[in-house]
Protein backbone atom coordinates (compact mmCIF):
# COMPACT_ATOMS: atom_id res chain seq x y z
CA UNK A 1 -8.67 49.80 -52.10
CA UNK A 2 -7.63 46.11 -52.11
CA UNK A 3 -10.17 43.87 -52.61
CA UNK A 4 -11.38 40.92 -50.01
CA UNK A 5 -10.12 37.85 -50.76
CA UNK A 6 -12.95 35.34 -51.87
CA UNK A 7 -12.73 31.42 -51.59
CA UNK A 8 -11.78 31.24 -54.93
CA UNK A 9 -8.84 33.77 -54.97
CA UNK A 10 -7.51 32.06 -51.98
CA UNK A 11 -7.78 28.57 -53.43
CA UNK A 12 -6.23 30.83 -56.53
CA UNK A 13 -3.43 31.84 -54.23
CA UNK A 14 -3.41 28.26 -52.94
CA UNK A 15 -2.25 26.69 -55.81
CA UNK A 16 -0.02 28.82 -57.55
CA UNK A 17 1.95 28.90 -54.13
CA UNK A 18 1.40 24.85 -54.59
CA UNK A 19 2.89 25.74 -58.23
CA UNK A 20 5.84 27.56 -57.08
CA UNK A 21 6.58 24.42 -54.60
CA UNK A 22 6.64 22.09 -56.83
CA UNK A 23 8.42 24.22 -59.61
CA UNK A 24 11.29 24.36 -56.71
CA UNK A 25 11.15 21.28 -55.83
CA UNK A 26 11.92 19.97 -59.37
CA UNK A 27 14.82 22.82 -60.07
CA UNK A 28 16.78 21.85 -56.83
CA UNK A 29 16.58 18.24 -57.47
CA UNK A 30 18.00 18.21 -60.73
CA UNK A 31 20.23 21.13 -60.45
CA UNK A 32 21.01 22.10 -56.41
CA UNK A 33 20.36 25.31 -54.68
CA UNK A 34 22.84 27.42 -56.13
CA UNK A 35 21.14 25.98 -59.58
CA UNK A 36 18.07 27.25 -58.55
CA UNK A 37 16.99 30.84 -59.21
CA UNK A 38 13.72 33.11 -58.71
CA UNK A 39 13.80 33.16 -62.58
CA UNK A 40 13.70 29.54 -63.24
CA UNK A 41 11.21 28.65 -60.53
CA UNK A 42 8.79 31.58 -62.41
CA UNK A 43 9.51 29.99 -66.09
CA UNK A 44 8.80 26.03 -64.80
CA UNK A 45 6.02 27.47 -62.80
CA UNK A 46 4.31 29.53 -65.31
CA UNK A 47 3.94 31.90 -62.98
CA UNK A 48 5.53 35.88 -62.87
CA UNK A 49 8.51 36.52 -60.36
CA UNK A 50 6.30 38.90 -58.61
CA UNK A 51 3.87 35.72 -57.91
CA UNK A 52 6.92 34.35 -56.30
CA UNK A 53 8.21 37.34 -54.20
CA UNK A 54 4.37 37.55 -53.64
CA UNK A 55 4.22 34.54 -51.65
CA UNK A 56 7.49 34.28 -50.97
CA UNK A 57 10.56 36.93 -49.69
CA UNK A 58 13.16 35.70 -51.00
CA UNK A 59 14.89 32.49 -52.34
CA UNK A 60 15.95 31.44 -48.86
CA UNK A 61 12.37 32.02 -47.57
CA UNK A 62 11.22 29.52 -50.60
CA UNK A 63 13.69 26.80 -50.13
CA UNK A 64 12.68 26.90 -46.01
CA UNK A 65 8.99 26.30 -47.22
CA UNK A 66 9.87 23.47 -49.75
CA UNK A 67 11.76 21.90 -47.16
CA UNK A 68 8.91 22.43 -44.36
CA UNK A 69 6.19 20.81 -47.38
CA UNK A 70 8.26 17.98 -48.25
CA UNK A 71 8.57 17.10 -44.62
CA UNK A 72 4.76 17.50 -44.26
CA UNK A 73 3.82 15.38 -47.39
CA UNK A 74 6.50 12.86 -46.72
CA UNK A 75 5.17 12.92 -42.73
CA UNK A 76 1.13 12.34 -43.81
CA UNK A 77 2.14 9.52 -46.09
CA UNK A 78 3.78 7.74 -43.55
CA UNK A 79 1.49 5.21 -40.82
CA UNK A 80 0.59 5.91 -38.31
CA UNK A 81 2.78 3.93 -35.11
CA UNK A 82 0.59 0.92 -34.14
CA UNK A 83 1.42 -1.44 -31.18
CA UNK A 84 2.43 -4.51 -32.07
CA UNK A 85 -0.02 -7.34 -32.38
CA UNK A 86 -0.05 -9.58 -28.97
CA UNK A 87 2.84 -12.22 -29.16
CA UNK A 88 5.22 -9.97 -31.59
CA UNK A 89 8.21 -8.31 -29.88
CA UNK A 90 8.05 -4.43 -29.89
CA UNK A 91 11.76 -4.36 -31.36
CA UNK A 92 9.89 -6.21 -34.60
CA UNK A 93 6.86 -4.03 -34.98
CA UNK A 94 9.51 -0.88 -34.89
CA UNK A 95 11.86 -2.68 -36.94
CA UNK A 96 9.05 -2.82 -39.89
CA UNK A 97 8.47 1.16 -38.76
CA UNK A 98 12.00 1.89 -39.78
CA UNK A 99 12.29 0.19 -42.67
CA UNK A 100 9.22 1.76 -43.52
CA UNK A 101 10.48 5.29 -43.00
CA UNK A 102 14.02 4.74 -44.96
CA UNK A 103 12.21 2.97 -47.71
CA UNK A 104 9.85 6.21 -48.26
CA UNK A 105 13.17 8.45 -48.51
CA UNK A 106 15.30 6.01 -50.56
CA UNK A 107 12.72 6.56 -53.59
């Protein structure tokens, strides 16, 4: 019988999945995807490889979701579009958008 998940194994779940993110995150930064291995994202994670086949298929499943959660952090941390203030050309408010956006990925 498997038991129902509560609100604090799923905020359990939650965060190693967070865990495993980051841990792959970190790997294929410093060391690429071939660098990157179920066995190394368990060990920087502190989590089992079964936590990571858990939540996760298979090393080309994980990379797609670190991708897709780098996009979504990078996309909340960016503002919001705003109109440009009365009197300022559109091309200048976008401009400032832009550099905005390239900044954010340059660091």
């Amino acid at each position: 019988m498997v038991k129902p998940k509560t609100p604090r194994r799923s905020r359990q779940g939650q965060e190693s999945r967070l865990r495993i993110l980051e841990a792959t995150f970190e790997i294929a930064h410093e060391q690429g995807y071939q660098g990157t291995s179920i066995a190394k994202v368990s060990a920087r994670s502190g989590l089992p490889a079964s936590s990571v086949y858990w939540h996760f298929a298979d090393k080309d499943a994980l990379f797609a979701e670190m991708i897709q959660h780098s996009f979504d952090q990078w996309q909340a941390a960016m503002p919001s579009w705003a109109p440009p203030a009365p009197g300022q050309p559109r091309a200048d408010a976008l401009a400032v958008q832009i550099r905005s956006a390239i900044d954010s990925i340059a660091t």
